[in-house]
C-alpha atoms as a PDB file:
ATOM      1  CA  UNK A   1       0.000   0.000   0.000  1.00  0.00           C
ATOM      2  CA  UNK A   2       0.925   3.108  -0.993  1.00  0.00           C
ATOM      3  CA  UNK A   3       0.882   6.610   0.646  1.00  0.00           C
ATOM      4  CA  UNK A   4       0.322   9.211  -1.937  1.00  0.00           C
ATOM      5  CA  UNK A   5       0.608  13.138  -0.368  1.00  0.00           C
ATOM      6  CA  UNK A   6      -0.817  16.020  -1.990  1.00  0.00           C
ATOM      7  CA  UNK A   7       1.010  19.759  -2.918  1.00  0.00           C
ATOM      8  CA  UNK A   8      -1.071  22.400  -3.771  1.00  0.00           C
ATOM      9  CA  UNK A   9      -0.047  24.433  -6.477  1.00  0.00           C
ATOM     10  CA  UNK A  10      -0.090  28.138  -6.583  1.00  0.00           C
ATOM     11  CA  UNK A  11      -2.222  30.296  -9.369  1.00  0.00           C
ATOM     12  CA  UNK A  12      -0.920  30.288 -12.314  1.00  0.00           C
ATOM     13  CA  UNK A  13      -0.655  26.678 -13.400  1.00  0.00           C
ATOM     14  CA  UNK A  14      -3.274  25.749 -16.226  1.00  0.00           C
ATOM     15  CA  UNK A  15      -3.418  22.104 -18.377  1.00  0.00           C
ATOM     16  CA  UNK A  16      -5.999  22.946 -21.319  1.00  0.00           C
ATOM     17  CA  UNK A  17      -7.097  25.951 -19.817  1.00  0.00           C
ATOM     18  CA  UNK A  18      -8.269  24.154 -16.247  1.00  0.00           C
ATOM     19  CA  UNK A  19      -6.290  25.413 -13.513  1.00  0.00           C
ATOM     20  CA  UNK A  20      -4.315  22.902 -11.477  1.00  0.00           C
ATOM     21  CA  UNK A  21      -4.999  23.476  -7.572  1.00  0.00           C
ATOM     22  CA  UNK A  22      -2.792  20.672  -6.622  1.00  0.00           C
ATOM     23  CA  UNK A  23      -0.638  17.315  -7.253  1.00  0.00           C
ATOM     24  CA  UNK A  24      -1.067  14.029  -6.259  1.00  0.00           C
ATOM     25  CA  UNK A  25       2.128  11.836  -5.936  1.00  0.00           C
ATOM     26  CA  UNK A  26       3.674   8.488  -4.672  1.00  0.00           C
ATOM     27  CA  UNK A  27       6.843   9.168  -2.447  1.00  0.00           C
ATOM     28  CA  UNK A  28       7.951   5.754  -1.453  1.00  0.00           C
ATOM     29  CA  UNK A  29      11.050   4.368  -2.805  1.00  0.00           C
ATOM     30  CA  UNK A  30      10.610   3.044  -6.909  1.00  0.00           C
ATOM     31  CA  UNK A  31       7.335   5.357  -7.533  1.00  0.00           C
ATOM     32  CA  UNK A  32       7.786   7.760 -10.073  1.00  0.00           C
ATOM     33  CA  UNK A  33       6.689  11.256  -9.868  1.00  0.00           C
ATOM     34  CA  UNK A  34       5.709  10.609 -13.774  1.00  0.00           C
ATOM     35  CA  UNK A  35       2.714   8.906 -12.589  1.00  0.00           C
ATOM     36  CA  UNK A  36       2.083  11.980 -10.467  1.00  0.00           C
ATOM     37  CA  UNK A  37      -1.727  13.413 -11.097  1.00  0.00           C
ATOM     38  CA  UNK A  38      -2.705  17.281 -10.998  1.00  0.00           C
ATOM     39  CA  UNK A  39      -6.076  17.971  -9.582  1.00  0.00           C
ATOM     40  CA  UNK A  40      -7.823  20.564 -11.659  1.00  0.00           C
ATOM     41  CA  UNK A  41     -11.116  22.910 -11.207  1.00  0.00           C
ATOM     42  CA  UNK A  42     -13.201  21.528 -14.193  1.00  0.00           C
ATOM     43  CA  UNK A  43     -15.760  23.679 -16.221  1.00  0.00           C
ATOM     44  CA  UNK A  44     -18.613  23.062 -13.379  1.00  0.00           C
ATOM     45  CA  UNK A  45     -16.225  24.538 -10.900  1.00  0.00           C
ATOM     46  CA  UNK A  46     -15.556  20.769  -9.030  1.00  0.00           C
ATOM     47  CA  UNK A  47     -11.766  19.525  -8.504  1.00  0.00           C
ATOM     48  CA  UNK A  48     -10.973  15.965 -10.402  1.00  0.00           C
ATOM     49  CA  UNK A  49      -8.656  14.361 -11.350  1.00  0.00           C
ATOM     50  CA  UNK A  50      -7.022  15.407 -14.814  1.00  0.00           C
ATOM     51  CA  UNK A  51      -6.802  12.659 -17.546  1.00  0.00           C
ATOM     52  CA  UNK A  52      -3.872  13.125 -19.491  1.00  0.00           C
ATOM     53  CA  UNK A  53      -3.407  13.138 -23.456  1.00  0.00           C
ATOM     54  CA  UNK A  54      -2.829  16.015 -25.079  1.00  0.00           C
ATOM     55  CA  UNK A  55      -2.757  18.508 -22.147  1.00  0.00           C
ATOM     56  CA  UNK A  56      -1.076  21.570 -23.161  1.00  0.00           C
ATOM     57  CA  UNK A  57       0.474  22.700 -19.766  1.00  0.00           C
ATOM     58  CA  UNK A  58       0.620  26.346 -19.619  1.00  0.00           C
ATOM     59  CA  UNK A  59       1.424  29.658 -16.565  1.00  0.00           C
ATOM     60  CA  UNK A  60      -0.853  32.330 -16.343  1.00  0.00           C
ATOM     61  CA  UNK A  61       1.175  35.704 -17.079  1.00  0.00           C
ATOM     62  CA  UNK A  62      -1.698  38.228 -16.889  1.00  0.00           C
ATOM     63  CA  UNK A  63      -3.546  40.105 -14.119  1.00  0.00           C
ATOM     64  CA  UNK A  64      -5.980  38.132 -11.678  1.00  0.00           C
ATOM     65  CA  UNK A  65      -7.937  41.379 -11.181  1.00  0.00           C
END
């Protein structure tokens, strides 16, 4: 059994325009933080899991006012 711990992520982090509000990862000995999975605040405004394939990871540069 695994014990996965989860970082939140500052603003400023989006994956296809959802923005990631934290990651999910393994840190026991072997695990690889590839397998690692962002939690992102989907289009109803819930946090889930993100799927990958074809994410295009991106930082927000502009204003937040």
């Amino acid at each position: 059994m695994s014990a996965r711990q989860v970082i939140p992520v500052a603003p400023g982090i989006f994956i296809d325009e959802n923005p990631v509000v934290a990651i999910v990862y393994d840190p026991s000995e072997g695990a690889s933080f590839t397998e690692a999975v962002p939690l992102v605040i989907n289009g109803s405004g819930g946090i889930e899991a993100y799927k990958s394939g074809g994410e295009k990871l991106r930082t927000y540069t502009g204003s937040w006012s």
